[in-house]
C-alpha atoms as a PDB file:
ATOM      1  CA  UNK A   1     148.781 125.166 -66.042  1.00  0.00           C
ATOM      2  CA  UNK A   2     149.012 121.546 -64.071  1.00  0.00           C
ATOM      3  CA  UNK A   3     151.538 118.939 -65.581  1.00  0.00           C
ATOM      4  CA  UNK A   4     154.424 120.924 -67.105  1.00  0.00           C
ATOM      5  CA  UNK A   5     158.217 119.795 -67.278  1.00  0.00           C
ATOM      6  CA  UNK A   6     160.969 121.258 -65.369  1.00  0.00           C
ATOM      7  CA  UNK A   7     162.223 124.424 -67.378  1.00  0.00           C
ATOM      8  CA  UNK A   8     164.623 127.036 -65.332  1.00  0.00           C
ATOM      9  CA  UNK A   9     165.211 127.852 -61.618  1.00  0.00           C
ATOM     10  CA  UNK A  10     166.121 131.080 -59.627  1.00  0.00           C
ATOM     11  CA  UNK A  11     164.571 132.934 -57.132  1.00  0.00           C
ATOM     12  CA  UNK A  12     161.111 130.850 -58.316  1.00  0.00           C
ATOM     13  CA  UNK A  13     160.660 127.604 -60.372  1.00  0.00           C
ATOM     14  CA  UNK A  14     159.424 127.444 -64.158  1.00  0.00           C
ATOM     15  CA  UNK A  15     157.876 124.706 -65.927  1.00  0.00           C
ATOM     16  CA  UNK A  16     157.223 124.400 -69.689  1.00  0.00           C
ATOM     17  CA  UNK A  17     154.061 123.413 -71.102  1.00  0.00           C
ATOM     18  CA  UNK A  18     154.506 119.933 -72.995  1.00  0.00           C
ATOM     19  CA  UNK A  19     151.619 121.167 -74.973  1.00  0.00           C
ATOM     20  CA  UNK A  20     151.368 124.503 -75.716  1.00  0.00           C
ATOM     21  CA  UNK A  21     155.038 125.470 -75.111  1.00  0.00           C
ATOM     22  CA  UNK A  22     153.869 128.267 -72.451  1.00  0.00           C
ATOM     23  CA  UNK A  23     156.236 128.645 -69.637  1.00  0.00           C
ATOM     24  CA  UNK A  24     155.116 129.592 -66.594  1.00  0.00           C
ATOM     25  CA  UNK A  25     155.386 129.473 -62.872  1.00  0.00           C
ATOM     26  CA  UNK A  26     153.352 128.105 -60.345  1.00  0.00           C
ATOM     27  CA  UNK A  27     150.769 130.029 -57.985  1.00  0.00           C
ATOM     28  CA  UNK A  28     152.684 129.751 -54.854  1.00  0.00           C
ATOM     29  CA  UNK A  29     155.042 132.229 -56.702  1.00  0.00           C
ATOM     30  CA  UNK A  30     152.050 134.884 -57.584  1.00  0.00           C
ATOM     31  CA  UNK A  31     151.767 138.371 -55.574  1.00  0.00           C
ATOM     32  CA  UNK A  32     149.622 139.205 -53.241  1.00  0.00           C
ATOM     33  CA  UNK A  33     146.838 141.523 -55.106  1.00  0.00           C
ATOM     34  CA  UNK A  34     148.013 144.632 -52.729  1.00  0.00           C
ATOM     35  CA  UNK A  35     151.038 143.501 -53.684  1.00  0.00           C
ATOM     36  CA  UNK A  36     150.898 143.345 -57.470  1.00  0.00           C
ATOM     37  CA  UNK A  37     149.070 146.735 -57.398  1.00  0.00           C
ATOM     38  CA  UNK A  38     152.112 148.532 -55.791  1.00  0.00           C
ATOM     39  CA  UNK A  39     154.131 147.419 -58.672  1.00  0.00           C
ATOM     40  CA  UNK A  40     151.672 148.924 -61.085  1.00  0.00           C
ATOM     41  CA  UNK A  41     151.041 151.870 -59.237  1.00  0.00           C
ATOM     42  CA  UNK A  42     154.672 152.795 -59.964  1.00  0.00           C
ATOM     43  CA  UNK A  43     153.921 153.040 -63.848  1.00  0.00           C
ATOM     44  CA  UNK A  44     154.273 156.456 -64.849  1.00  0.00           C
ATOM     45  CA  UNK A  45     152.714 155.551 -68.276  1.00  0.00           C
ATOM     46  CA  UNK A  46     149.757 158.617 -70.304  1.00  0.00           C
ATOM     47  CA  UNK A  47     148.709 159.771 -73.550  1.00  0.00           C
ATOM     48  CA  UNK A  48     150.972 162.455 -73.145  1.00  0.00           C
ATOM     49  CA  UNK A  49     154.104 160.481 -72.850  1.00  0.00           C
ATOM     50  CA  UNK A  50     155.662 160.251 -76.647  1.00  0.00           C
ATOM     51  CA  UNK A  51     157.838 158.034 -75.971  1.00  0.00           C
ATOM     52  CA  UNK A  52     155.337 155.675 -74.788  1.00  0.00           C
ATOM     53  CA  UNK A  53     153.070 156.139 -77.679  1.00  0.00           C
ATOM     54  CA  UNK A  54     155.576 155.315 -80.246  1.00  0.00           C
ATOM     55  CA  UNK A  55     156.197 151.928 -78.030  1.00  0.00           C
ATOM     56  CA  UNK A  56     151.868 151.380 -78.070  1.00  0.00           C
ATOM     57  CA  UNK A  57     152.853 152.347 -82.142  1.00  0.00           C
ATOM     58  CA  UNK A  58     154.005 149.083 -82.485  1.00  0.00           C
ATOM     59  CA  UNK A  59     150.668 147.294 -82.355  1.00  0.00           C
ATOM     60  CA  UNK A  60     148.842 150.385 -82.987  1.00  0.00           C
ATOM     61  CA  UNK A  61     149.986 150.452 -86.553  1.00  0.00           C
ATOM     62  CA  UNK A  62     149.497 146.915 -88.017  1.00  0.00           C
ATOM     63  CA  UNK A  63     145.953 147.020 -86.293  1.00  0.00           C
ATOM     64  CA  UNK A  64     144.906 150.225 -87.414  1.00  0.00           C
ATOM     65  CA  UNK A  65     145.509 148.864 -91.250  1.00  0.00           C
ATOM     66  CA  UNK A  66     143.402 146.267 -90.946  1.00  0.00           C
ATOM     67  CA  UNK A  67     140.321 148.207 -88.924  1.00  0.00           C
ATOM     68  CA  UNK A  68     137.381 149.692 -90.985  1.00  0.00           C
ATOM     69  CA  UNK A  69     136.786 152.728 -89.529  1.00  0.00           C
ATOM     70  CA  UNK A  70     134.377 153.309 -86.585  1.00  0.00           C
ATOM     71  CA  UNK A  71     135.482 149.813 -85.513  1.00  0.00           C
ATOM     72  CA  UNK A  72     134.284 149.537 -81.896  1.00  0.00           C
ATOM     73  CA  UNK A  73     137.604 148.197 -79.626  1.00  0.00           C
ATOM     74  CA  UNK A  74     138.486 147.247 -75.937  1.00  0.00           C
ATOM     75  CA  UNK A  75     141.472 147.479 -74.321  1.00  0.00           C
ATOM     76  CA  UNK A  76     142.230 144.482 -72.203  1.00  0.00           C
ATOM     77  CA  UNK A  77     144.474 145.466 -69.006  1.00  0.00           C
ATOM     78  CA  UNK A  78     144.662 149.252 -69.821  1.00  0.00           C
ATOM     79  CA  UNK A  79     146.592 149.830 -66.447  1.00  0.00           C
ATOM     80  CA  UNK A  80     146.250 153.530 -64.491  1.00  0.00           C
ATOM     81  CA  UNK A  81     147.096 155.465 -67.229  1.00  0.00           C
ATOM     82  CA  UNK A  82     145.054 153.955 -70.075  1.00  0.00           C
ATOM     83  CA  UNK A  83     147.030 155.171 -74.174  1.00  0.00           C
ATOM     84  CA  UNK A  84     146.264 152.909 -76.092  1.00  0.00           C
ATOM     85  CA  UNK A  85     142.383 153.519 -76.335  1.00  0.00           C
ATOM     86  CA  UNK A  86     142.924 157.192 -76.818  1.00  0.00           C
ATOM     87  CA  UNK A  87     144.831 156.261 -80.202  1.00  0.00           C
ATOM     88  CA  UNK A  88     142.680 154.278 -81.075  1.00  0.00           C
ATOM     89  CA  UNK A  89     140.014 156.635 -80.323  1.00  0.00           C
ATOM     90  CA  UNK A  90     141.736 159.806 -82.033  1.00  0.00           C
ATOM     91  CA  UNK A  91     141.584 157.473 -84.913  1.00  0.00           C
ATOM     92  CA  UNK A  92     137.860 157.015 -85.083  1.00  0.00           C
ATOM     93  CA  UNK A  93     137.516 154.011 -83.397  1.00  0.00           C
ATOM     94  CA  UNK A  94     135.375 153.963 -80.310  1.00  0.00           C
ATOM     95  CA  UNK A  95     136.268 152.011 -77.340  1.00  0.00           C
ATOM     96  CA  UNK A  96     136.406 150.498 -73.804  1.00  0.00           C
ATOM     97  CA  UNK A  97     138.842 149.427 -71.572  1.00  0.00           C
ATOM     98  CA  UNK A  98     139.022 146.996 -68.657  1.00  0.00           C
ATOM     99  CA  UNK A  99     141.653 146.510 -65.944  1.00  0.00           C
ATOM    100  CA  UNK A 100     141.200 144.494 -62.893  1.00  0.00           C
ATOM    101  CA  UNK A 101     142.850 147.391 -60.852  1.00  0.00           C
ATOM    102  CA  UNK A 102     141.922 150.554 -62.181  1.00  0.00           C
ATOM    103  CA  UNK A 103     138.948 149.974 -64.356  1.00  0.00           C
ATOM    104  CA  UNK A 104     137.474 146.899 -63.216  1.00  0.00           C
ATOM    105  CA  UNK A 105     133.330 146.901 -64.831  1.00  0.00           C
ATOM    106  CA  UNK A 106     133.337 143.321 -65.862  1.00  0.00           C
ATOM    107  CA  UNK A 107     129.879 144.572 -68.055  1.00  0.00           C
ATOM    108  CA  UNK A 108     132.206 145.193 -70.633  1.00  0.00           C
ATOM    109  CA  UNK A 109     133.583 141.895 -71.057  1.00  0.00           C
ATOM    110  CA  UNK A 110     129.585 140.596 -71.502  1.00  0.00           C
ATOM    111  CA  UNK A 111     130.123 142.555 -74.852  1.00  0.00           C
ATOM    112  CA  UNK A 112     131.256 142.114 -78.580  1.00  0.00           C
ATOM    113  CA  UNK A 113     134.177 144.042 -80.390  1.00  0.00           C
ATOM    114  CA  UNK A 114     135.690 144.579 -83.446  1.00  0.00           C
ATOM    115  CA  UNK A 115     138.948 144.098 -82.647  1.00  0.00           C
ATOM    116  CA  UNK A 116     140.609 143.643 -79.020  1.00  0.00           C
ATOM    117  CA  UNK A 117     144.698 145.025 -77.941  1.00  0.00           C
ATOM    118  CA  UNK A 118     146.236 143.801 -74.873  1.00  0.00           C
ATOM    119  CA  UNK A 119     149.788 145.062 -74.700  1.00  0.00           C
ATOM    120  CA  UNK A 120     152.470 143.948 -72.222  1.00  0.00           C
ATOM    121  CA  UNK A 121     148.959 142.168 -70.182  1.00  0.00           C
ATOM    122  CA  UNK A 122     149.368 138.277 -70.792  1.00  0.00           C
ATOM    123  CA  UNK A 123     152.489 138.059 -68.967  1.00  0.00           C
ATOM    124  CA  UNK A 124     150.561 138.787 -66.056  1.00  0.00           C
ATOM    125  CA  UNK A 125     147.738 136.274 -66.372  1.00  0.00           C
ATOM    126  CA  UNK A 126     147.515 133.614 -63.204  1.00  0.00           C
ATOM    127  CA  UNK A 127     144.948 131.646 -65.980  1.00  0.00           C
ATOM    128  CA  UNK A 128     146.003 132.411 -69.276  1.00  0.00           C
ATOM    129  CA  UNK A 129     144.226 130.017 -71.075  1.00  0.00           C
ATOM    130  CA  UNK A 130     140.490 130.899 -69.511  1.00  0.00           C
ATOM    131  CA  UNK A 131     141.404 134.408 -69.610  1.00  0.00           C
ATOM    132  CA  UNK A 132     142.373 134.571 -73.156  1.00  0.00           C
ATOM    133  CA  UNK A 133     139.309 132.253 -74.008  1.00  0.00           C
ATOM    134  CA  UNK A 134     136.787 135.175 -72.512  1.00  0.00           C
ATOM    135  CA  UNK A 135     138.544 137.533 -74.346  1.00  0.00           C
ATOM    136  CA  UNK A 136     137.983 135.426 -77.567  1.00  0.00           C
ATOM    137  CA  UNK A 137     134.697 134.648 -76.894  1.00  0.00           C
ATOM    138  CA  UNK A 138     134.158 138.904 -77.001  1.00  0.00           C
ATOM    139  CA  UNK A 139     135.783 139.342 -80.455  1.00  0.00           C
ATOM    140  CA  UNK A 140     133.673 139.788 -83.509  1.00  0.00           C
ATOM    141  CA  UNK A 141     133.840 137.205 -86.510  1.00  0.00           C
ATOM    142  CA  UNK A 142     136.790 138.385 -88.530  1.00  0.00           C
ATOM    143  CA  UNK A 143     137.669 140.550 -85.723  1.00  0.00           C
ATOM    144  CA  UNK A 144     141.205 141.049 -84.957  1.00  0.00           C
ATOM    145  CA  UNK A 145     143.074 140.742 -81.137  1.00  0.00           C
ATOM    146  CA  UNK A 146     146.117 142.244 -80.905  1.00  0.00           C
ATOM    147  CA  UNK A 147     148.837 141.101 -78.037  1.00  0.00           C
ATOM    148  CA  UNK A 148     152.019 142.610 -77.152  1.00  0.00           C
ATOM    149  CA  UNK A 149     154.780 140.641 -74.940  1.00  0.00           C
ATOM    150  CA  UNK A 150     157.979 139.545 -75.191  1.00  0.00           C
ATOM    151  CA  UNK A 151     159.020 136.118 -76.082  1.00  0.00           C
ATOM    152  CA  UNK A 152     160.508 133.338 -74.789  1.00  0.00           C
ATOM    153  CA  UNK A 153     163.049 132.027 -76.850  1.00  0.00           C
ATOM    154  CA  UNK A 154     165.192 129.199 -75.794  1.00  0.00           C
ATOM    155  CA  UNK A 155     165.967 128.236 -72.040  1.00  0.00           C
ATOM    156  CA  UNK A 156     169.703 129.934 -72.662  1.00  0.00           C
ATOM    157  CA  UNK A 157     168.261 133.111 -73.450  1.00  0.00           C
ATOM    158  CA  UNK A 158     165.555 132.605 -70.572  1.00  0.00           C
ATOM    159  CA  UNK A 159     168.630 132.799 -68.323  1.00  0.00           C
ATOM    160  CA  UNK A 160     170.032 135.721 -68.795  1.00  0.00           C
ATOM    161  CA  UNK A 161     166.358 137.621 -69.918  1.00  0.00           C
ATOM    162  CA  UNK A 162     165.267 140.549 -67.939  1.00  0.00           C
ATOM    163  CA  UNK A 163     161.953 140.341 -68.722  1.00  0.00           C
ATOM    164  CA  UNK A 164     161.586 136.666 -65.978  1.00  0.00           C
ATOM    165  CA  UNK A 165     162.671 138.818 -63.567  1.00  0.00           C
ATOM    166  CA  UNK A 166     159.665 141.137 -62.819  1.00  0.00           C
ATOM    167  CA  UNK A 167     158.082 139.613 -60.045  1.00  0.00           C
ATOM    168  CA  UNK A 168     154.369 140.212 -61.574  1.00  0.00           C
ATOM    169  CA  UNK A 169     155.561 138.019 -64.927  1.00  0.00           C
ATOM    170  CA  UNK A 170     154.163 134.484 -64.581  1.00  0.00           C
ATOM    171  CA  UNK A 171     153.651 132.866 -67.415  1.00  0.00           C
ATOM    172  CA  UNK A 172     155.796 133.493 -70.812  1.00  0.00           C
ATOM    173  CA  UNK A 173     154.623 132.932 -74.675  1.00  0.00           C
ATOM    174  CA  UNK A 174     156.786 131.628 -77.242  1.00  0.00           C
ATOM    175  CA  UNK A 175     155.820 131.860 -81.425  1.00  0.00           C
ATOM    176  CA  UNK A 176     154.907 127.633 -81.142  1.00  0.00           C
ATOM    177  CA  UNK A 177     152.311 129.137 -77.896  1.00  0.00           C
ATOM    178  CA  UNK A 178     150.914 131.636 -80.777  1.00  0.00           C
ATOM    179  CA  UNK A 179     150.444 128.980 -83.197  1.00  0.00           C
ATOM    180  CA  UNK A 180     149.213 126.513 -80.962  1.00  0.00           C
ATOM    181  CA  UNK A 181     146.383 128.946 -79.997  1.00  0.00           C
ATOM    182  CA  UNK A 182     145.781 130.193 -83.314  1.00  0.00           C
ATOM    183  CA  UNK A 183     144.700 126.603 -83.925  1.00  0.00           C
ATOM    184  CA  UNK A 184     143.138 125.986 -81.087  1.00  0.00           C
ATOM    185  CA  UNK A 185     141.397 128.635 -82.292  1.00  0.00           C
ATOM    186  CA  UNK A 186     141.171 128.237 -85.858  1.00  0.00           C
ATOM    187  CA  UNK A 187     142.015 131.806 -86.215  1.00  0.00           C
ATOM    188  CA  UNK A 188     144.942 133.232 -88.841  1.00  0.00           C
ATOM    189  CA  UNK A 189     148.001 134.331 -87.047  1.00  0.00           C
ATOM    190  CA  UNK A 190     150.289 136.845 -88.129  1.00  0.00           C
ATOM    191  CA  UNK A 191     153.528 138.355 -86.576  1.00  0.00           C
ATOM    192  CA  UNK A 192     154.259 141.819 -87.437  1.00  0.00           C
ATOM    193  CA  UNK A 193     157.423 142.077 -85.500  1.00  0.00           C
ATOM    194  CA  UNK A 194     159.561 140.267 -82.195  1.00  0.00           C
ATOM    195  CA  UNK A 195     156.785 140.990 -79.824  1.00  0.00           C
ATOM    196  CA  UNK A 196     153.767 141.598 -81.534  1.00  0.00           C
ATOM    197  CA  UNK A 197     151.325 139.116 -82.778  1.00  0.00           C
ATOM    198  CA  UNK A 198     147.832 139.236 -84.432  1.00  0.00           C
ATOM    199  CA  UNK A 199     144.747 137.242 -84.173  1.00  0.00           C
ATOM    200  CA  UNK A 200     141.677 137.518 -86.685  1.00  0.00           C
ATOM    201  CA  UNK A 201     138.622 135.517 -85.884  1.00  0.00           C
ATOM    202  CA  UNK A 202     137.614 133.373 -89.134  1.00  0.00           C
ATOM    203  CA  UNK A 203     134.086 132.710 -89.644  1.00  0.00           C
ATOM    204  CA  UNK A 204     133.364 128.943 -90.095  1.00  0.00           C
ATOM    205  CA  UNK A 205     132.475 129.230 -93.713  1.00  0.00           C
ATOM    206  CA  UNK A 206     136.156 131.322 -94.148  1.00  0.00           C
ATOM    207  CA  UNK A 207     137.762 128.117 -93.250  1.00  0.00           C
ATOM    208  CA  UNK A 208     135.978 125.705 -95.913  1.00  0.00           C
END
């Protein structure tokens, strides 16, 4: 994330990627790993929280239309209490999950899914672009990866948006980041809605 231009400045700097649009700050801004975890820790998120579940719903849904079923998922960045994978699980599905704080077995990683959600995770990623090509490198042909975060907009927005101010948001996505890694890629893109986007893994000869 070397080599971006100038974008916004408040409490911490932000630069714009020239290339892929991504706007992010740089590492002298990032939290400690205690420190990041205490934010975290105060999530009060479960399975049993309805609310929450109908916010997960929004990726949950255009996935689950496009899954066969017993389609074997992970959950990237499930976070202490891990939703997602139990909806996708009460739906058939069988999965795993990985967090770097609260389930951390990198094994599962070394795998291959079906499909792949990580929801309100990539704002939080101190490499993005490694860290999303693992996760791609994991993911079926015509397998589907499903992201959640909010999007950057225009640098007007940006300065008024509550969503920069979270001290454990570092980099930013914007629809011309999507496409740029959906051809990077060569992958299909779709957008759902505002803050959800969709990824499905083309096999070579789906391209010709």
């Amino acid at each position: 994330m070397s080599g971006g231009v100038h974008f916004y400045e408040d409490d911490r700097t932000y630069f714009r990627c020239p290339t892929c649009q991504l706007v992010f700050v740089p590492p002298e801004h990032f939290l400690t790993s205690e420190a990041e975890k205490a934010v975290y820790d105060q999530h009060q998120n479960s399975p049993d929280d309805l609310g929450y579940r109908r916010f997960l719903g929004r990726l949950f849904e255009p996935m689950s239309q496009h899954l066969p079923l017993n389609s074997r998922g992970l959950d990237f960045g499930s976070g202490p209490g891990p939703t997602l994978s139990v909806m996708f699980e009460e739906a058939g599905h069988s999965m795993e999950i990985f967090d770097p704080f609260y389930a951390p077995d990198s094994k599962v990683l070394e795998q291959q899914y079906d499909f792949i959600t990580t929801t309100e995770v990539l704002e939080h990623l101190h490499h993005p672009r490694s860290e999303l090509d693992q996760l791609w490198s994991c993911l079926k042909p015509r397998g589907l990866l499903g992201i959640m975060t909010k999007r950057v907009i225009d640098r007007e927005a940006f300065s008024t948006w509550h969503y920069k101010n979270d001290p454990t948001h570092v980099c930013f996505y914007s629809v011309e980041t999507f496409e740029w890694l959906a051809n990077y890629w060569s992958a299909t893109l779709t957008i759902p809605e505002n803050d959800v986007v969709i990824f499905k893994k083309e096999q070579p000869q789906d391209n010709l």
